[in-house]
C-alpha atoms as a PDB file:
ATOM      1  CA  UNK A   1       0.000   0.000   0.000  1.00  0.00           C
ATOM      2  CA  UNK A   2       1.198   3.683  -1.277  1.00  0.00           C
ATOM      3  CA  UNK A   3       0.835   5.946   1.795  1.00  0.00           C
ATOM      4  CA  UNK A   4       0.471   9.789   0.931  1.00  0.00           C
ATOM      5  CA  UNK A   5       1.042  12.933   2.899  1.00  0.00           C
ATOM      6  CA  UNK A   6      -1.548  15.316   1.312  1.00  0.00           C
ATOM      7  CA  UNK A   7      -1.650  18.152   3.689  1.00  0.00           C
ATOM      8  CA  UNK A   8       2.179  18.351   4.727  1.00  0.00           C
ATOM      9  CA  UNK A   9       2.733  17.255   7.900  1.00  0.00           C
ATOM     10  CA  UNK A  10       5.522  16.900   9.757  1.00  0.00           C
ATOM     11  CA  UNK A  11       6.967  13.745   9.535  1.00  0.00           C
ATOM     12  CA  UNK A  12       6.648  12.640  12.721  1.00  0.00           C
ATOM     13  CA  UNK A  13       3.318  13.125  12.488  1.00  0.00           C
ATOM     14  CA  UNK A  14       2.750  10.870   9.604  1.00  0.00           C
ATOM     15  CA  UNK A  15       5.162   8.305  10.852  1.00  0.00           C
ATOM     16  CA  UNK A  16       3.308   8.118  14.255  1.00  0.00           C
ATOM     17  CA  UNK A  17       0.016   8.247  12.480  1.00  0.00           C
ATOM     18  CA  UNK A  18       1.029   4.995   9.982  1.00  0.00           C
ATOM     19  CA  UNK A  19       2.715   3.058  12.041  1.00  0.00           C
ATOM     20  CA  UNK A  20       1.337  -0.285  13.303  1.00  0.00           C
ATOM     21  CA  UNK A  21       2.707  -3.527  14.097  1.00  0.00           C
ATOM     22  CA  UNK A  22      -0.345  -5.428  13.798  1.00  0.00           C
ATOM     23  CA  UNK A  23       0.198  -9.245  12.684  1.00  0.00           C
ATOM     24  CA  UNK A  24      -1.911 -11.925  12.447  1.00  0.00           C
ATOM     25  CA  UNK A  25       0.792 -14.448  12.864  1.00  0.00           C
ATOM     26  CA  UNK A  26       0.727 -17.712  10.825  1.00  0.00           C
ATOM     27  CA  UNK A  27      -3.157 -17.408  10.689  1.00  0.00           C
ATOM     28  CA  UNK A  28      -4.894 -17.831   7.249  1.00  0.00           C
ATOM     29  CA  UNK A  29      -7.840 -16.047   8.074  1.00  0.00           C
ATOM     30  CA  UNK A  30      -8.512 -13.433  11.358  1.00  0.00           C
ATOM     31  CA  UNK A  31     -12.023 -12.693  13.189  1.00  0.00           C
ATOM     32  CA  UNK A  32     -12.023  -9.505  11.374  1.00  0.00           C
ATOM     33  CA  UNK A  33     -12.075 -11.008   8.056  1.00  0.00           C
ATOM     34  CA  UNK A  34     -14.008 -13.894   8.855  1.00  0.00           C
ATOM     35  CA  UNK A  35     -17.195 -11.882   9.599  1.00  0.00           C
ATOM     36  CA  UNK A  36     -16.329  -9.360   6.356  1.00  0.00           C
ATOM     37  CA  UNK A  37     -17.340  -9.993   2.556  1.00  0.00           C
ATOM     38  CA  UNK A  38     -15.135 -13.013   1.547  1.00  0.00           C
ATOM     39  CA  UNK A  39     -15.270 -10.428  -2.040  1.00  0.00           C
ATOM     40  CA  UNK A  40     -13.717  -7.737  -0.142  1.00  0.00           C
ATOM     41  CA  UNK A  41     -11.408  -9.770   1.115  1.00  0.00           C
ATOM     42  CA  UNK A  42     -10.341 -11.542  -1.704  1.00  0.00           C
ATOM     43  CA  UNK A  43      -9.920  -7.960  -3.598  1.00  0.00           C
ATOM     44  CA  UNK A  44      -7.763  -6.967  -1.277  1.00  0.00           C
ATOM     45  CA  UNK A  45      -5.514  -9.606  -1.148  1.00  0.00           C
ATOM     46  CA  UNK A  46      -5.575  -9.062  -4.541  1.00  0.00           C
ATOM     47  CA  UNK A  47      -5.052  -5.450  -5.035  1.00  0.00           C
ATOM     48  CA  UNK A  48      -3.218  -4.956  -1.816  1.00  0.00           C
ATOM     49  CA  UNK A  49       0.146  -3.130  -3.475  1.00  0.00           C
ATOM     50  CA  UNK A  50      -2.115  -0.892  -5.570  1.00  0.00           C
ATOM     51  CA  UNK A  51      -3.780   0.597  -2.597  1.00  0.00           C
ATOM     52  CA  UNK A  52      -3.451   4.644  -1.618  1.00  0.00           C
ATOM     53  CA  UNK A  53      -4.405   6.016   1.332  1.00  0.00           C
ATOM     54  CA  UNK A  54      -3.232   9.339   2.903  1.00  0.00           C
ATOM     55  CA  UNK A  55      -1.554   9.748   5.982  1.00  0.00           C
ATOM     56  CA  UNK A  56      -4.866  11.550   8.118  1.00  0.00           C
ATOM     57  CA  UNK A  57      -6.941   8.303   6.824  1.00  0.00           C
ATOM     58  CA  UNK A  58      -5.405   6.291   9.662  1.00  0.00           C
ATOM     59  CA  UNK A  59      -6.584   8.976  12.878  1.00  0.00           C
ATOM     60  CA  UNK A  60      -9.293   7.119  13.803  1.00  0.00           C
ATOM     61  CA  UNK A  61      -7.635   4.057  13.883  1.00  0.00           C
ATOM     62  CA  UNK A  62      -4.311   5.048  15.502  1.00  0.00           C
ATOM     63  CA  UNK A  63      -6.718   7.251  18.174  1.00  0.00           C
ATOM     64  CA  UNK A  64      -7.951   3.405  18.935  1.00  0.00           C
ATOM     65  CA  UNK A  65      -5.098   2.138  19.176  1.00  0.00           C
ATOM     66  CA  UNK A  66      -4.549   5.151  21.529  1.00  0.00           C
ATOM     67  CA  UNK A  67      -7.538   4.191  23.741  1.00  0.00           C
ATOM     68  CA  UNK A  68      -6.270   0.222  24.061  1.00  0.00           C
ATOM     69  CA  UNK A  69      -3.181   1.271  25.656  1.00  0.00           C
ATOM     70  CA  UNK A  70      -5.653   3.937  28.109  1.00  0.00           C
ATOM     71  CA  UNK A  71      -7.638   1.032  28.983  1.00  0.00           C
ATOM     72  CA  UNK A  72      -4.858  -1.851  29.112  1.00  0.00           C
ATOM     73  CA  UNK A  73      -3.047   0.710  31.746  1.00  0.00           C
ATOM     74  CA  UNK A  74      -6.195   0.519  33.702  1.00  0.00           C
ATOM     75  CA  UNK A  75      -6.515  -2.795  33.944  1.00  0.00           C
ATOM     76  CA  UNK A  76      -3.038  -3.219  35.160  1.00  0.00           C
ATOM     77  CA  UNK A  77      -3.435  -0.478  37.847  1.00  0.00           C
ATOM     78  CA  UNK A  78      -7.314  -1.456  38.951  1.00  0.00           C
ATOM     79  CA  UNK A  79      -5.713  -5.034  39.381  1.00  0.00           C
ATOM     80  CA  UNK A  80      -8.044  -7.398  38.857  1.00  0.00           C
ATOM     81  CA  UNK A  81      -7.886 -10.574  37.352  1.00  0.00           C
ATOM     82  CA  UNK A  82      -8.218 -10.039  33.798  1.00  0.00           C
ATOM     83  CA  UNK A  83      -5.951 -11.132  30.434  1.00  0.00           C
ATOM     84  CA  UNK A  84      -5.785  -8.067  28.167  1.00  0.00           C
ATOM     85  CA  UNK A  85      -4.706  -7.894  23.956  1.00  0.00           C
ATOM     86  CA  UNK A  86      -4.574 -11.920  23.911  1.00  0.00           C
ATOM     87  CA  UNK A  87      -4.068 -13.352  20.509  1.00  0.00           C
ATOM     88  CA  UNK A  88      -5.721 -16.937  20.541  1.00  0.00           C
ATOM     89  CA  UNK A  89      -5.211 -19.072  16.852  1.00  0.00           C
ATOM     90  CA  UNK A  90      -7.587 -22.280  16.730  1.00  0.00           C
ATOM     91  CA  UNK A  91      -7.337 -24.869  13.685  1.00  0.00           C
ATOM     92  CA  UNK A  92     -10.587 -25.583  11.840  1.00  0.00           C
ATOM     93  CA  UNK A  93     -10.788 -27.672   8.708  1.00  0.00           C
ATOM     94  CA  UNK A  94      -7.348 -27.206   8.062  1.00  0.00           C
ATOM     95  CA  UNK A  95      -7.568 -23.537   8.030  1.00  0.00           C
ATOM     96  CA  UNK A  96      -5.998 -21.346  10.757  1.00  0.00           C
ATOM     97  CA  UNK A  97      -8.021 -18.767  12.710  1.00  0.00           C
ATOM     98  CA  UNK A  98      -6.950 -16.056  15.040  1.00  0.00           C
ATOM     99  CA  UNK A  99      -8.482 -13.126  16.669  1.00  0.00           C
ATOM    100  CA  UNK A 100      -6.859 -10.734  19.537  1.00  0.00           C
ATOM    101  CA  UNK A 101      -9.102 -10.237  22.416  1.00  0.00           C
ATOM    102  CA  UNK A 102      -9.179  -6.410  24.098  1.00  0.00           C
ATOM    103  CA  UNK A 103     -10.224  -7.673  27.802  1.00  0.00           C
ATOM    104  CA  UNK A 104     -10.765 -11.085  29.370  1.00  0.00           C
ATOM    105  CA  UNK A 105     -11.803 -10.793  32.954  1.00  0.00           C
ATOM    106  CA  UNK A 106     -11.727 -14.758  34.357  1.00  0.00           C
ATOM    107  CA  UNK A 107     -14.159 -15.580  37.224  1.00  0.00           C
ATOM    108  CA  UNK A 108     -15.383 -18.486  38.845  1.00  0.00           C
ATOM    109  CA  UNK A 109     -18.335 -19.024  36.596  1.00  0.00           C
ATOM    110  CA  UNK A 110     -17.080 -17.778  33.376  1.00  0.00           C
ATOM    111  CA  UNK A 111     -14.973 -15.124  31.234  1.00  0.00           C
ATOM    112  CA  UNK A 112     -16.515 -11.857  30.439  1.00  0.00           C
ATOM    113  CA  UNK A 113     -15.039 -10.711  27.296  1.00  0.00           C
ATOM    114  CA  UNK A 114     -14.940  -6.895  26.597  1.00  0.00           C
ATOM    115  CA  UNK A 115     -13.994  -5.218  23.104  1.00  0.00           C
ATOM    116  CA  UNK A 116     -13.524  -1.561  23.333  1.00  0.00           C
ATOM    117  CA  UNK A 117     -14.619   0.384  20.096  1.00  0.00           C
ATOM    118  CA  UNK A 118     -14.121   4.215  19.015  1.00  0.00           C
ATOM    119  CA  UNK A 119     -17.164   4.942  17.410  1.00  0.00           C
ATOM    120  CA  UNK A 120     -19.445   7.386  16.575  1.00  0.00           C
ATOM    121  CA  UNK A 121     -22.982   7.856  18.366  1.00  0.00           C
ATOM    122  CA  UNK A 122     -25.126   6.708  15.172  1.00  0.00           C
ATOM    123  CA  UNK A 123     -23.210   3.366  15.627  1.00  0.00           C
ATOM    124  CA  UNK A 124     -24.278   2.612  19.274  1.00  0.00           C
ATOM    125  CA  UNK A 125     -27.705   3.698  18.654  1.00  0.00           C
ATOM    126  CA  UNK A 126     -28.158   1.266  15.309  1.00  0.00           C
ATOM    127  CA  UNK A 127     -26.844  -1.443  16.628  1.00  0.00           C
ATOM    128  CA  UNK A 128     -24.556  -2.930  14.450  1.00  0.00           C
ATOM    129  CA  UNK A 129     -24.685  -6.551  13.647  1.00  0.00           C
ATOM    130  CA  UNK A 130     -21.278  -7.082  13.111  1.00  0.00           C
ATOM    131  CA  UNK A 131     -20.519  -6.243  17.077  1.00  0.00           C
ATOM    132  CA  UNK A 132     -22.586  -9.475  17.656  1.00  0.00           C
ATOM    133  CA  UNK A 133     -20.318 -11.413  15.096  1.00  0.00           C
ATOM    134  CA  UNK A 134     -17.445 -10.540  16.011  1.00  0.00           C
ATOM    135  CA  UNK A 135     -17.807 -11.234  19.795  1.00  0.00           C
ATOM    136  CA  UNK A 136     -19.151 -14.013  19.667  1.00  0.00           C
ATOM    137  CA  UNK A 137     -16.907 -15.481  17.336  1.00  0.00           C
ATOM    138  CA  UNK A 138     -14.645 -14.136  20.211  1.00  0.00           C
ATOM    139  CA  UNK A 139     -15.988 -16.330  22.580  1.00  0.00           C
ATOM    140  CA  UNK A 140     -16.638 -19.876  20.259  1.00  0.00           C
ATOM    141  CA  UNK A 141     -12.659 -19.138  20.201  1.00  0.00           C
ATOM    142  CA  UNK A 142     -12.227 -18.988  24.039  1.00  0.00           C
ATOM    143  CA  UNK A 143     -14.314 -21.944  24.479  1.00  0.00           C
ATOM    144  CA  UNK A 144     -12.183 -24.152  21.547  1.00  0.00           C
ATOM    145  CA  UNK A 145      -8.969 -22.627  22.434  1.00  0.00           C
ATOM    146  CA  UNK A 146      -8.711 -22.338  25.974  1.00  0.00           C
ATOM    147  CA  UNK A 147     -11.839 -24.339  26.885  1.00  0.00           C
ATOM    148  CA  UNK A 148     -13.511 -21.921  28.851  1.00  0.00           C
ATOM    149  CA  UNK A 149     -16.408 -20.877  29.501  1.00  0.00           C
ATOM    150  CA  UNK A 150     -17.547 -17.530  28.410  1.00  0.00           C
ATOM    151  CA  UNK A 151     -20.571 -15.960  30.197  1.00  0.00           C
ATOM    152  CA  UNK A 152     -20.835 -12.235  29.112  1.00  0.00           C
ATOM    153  CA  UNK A 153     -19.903 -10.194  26.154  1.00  0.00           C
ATOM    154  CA  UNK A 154     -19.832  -6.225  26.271  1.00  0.00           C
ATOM    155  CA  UNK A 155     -18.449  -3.457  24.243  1.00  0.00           C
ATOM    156  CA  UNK A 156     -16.992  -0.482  25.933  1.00  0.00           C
ATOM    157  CA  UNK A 157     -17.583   2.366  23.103  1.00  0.00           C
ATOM    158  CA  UNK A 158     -16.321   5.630  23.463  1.00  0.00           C
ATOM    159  CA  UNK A 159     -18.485   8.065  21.408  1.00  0.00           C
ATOM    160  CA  UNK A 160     -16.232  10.460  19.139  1.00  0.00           C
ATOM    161  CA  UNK A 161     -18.536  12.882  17.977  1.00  0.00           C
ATOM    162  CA  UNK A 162     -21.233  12.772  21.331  1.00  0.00           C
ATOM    163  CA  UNK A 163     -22.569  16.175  21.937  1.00  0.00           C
ATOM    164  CA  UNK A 164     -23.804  16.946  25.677  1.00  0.00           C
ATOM    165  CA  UNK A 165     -26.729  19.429  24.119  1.00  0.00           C
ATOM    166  CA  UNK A 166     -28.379  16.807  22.234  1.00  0.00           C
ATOM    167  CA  UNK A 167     -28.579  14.213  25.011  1.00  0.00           C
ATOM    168  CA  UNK A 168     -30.017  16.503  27.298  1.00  0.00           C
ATOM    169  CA  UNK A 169     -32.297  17.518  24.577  1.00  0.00           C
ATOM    170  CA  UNK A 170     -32.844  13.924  22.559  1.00  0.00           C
ATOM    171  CA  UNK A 171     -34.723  11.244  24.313  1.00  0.00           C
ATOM    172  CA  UNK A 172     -32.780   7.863  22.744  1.00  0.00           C
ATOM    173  CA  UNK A 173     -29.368   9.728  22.853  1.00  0.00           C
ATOM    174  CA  UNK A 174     -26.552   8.103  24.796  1.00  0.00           C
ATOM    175  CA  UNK A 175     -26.551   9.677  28.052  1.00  0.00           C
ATOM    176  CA  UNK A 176     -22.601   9.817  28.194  1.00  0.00           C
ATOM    177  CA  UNK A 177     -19.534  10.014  25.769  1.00  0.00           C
ATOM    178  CA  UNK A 178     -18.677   6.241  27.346  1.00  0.00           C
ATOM    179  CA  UNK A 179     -21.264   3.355  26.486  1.00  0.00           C
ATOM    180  CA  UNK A 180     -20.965   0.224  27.869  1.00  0.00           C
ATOM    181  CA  UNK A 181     -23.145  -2.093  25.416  1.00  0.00           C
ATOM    182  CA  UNK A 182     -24.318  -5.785  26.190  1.00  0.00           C
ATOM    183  CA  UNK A 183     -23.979  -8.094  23.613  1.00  0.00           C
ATOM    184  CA  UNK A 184     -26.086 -11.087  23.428  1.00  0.00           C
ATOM    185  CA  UNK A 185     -24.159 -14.456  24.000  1.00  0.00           C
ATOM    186  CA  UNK A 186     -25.181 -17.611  21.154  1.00  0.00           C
ATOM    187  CA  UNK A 187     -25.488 -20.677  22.097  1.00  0.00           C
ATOM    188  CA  UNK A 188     -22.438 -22.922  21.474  1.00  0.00           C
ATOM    189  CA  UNK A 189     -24.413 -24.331  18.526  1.00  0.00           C
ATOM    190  CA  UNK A 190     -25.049 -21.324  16.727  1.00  0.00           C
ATOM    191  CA  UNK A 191     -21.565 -19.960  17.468  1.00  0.00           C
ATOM    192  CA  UNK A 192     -20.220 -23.114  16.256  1.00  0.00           C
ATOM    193  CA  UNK A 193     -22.304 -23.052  13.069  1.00  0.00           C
ATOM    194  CA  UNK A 194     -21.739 -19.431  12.059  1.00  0.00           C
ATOM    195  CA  UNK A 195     -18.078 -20.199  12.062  1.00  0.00           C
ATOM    196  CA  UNK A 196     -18.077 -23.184   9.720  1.00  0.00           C
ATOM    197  CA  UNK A 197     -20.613 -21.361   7.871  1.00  0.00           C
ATOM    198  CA  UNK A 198     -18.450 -17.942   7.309  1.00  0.00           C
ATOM    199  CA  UNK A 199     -15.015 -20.196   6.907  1.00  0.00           C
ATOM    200  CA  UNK A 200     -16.770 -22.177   4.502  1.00  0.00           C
ATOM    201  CA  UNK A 201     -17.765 -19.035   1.864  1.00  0.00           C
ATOM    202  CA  UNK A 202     -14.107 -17.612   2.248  1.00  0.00           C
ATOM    203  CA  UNK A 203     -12.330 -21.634   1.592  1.00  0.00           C
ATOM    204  CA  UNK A 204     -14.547 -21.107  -1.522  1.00  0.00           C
ATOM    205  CA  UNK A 205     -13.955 -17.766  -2.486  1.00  0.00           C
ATOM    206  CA  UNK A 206     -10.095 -18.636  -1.840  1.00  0.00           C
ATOM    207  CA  UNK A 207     -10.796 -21.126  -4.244  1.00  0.00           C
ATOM    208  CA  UNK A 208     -12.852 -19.146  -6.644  1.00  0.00           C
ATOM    209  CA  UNK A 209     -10.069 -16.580  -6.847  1.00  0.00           C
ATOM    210  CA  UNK A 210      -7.338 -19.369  -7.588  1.00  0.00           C
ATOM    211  CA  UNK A 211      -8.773 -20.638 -10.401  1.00  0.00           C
ATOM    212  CA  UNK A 212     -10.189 -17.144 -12.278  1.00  0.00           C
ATOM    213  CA  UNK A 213     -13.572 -17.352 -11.029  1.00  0.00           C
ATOM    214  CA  UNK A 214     -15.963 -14.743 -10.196  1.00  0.00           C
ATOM    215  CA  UNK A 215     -16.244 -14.046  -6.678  1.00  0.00           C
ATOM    216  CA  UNK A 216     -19.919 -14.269  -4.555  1.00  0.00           C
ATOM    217  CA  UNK A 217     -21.062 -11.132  -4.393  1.00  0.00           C
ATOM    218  CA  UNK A 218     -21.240  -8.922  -1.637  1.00  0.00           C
ATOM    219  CA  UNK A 219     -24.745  -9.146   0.077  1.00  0.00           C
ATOM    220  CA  UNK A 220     -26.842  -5.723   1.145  1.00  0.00           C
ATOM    221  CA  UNK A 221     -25.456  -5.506   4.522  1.00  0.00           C
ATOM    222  CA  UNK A 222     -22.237  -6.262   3.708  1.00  0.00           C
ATOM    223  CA  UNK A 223     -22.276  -3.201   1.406  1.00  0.00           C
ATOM    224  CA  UNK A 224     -23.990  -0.929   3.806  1.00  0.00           C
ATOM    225  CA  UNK A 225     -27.414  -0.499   1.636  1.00  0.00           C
ATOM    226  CA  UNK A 226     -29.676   2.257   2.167  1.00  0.00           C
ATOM    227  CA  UNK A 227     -32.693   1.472   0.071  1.00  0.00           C
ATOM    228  CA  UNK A 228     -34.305   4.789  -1.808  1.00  0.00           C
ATOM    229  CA  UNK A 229     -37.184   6.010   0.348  1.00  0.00           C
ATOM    230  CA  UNK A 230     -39.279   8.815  -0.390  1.00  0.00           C
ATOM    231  CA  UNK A 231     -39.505  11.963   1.792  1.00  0.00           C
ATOM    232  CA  UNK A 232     -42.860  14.370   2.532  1.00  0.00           C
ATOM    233  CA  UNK A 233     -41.197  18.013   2.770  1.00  0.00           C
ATOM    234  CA  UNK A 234     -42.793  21.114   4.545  1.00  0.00           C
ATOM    235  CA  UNK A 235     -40.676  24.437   2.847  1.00  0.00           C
ATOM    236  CA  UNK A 236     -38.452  25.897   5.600  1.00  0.00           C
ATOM    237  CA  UNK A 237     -38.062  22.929   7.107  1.00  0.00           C
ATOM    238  CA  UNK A 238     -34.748  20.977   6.594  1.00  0.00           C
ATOM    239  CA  UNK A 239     -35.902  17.757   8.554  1.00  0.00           C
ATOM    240  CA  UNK A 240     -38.542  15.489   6.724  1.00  0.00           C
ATOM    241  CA  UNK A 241     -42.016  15.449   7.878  1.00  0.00           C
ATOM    242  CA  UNK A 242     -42.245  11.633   7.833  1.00  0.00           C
ATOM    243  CA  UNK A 243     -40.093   9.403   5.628  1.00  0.00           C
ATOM    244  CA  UNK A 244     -42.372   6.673   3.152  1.00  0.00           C
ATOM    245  CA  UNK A 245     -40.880   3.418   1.274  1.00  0.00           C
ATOM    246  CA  UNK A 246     -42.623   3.914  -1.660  1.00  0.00           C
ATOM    247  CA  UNK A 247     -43.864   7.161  -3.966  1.00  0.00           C
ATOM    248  CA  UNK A 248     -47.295   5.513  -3.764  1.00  0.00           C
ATOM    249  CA  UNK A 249     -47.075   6.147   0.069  1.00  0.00           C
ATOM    250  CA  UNK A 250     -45.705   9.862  -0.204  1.00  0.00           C
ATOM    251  CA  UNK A 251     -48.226  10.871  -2.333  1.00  0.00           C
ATOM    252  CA  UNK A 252     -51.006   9.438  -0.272  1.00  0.00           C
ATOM    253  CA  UNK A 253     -49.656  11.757   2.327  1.00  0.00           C
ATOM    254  CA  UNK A 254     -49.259  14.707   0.249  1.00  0.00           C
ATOM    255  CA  UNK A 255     -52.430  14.491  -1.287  1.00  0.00           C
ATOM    256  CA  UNK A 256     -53.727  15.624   2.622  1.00  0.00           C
ATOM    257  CA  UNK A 257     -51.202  18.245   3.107  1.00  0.00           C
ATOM    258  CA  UNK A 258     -51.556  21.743   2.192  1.00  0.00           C
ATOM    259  CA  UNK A 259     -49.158  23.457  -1.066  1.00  0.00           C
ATOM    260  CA  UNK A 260     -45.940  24.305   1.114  1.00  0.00           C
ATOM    261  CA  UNK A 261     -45.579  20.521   1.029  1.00  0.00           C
ATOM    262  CA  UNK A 262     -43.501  18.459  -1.426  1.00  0.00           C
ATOM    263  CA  UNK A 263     -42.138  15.352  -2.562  1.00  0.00           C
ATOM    264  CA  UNK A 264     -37.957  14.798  -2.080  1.00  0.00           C
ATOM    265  CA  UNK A 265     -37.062  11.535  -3.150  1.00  0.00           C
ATOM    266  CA  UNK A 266     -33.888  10.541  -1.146  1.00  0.00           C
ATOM    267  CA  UNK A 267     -31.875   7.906  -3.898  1.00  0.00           C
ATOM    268  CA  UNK A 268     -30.233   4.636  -2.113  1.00  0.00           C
ATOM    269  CA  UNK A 269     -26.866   3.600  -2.403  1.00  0.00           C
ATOM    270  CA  UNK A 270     -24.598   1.199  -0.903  1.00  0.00           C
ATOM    271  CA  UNK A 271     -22.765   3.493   1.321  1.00  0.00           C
ATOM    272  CA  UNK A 272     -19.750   1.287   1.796  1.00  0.00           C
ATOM    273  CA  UNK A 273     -19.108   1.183  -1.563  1.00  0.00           C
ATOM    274  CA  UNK A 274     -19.953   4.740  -2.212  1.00  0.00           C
ATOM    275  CA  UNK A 275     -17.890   5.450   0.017  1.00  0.00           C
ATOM    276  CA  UNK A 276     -15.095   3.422  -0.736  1.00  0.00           C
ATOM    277  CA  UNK A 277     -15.044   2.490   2.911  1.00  0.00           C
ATOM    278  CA  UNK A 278     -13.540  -1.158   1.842  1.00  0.00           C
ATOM    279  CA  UNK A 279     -10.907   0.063  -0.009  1.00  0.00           C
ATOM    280  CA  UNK A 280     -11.327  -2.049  -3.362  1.00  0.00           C
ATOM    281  CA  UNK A 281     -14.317  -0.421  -4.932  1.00  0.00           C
ATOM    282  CA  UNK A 282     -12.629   0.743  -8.098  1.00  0.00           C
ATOM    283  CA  UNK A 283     -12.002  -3.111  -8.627  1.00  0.00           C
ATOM    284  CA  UNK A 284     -15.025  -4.584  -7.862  1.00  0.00           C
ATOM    285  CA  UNK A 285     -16.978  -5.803 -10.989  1.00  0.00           C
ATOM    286  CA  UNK A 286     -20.126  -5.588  -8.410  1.00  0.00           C
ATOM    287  CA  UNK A 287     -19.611  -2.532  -7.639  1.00  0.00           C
ATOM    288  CA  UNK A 288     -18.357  -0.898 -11.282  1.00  0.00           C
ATOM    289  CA  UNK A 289     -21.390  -2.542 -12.835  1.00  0.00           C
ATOM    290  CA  UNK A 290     -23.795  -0.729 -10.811  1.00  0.00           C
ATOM    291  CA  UNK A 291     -22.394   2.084 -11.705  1.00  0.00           C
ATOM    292  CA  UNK A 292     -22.688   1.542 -15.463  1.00  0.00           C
ATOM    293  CA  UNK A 293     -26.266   0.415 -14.433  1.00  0.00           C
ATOM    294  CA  UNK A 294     -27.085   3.894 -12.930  1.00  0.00           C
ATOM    295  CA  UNK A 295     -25.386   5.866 -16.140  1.00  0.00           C
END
């Protein structure tokens, strides 16, 4: 991957904003990856040395990083009884799988496993499903690699952009710029069955890539899909006055609404692509075809 330094900084500040010594070790596959698009990964495997990314593109992350040392320091100074950035690597079907856990706090009766996430409020109030995922996937490897018992699973989110005016003012807000989320623990069966399951469609699209086949596509919430929905307007208003699914709908409501009303129609897209939030958009024949599609 190119790295660029588009807005001159110093280059200390671009070295300490780059810099990561992040390894999966002899793993074939992480937890990360094994709950993403087996497309996106494969593309950017693939397309890894043509990658670009500027220097301020890595903030967020390196500001996480940032907040795992914070909390790691904690842990060592509240001393209690808890294992904290442990990298655990468990076989399955001759593949290799490894994910690094933020917080393990061992009890009696079970682990509670913690992941600690920088985040933005919209992400803690739509729950994302991919939290679920990846802890529990967190916990199936506890329980294979360590043979433990797992018992809770929470993220510890600290809230970037929070804003103490709109959760006095907003009634599902978070209440603080810390939110400690509960995650809901599978059963060993389903854990055990989403993992062969999500190992299985990246063995194949290993395969598919091999051989010069073309890759599964990505599904609508892998790509972050926001489907088109159709807005009723008041003029001088900026915020909708109720959004509809279909123009059918809208007009229905218009039709009892007085002339200062109007129709916006709000176009869908699949933000993550849009956005190239995975990185391998511009080589995505998904992707590049609905594009042609829309011209």
């Amino acid at each position: 991957m190119e790295i660029t330094n588009n807005f001159g900084l110093p280059e200390f500040v671009v070295e300490a904003l780059t810099f990561s010594d992040y390894s999966r070790g002899d793993a074939q596959i992480s937890v990360t990856q094994l709950i993403d698009s087996p497309q996106i990964v494969q593309l950017q495997k693939e397309h890894e040395d043509k990658q670009t990314k500027d220097a301020v593109d890595f903030v967020w992350s390196r500001f996480g990083t940032s907040v795992h040392n914070m909390f790691e320091a904690g842990i060592k100074a509240s001393g209690i009884e808890a294992i904290s950035e442990e990298r655990l690597f468990t076989d399955i079907n001759g593949w290799k799988l490894s994910g690094a856990i933020d917080v393990q706090e061992v009890n009696d009766d079970g682990v509670i496993i913690s992941d600690f996430k920088v985040t933005s409020v919209w992400s803690v109030m739509n729950a994302k499903s991919s939290w679920d995922q990846q802890l529990n996937v967190y916990a199936w490897l506890v329980r294979k690699a360590k043979g433990q018992v797992v018992k809770k699973l929470q993220i510890v989110a600290l809230l970037r952009d929070w804003s103490r005016r709109k959760a006095e003012q907003e009634r599902n807000y978070p209440s603080a710029p810390v939110a400690v989320i509960d995650i809901g623990l599978w059963s060993d069966r389903e854990q055990d069955l989403y993992v062969e399951s999500r190992l299985k469609k990246h063995m194949d699209a290993e395969f598919d890539a091999a051989i010069g086949q073309s890759l599964e596509q990505c599904s609508s919430e892998e790509v972050w899909a926001k489907a088109t929905v159709y807005a009723v307007m008041r003029k001088g208003r900026k915020s909708a006055v109720k959004l509809y699914p279909t123009e059918l709908l809208a007009q229905d409501r218009l039709d009892g609404l007085d002339n200062t009303h109007y129709i916006e129609t709000r176009t869908g897209e699949n933000t993550r692509c849009a956005g190239d939030w995975c990185g391998v958009s511009a080589y995505c024949d998904q992707y590049q075809g609905e594009l042609q599609n829309v011209v």
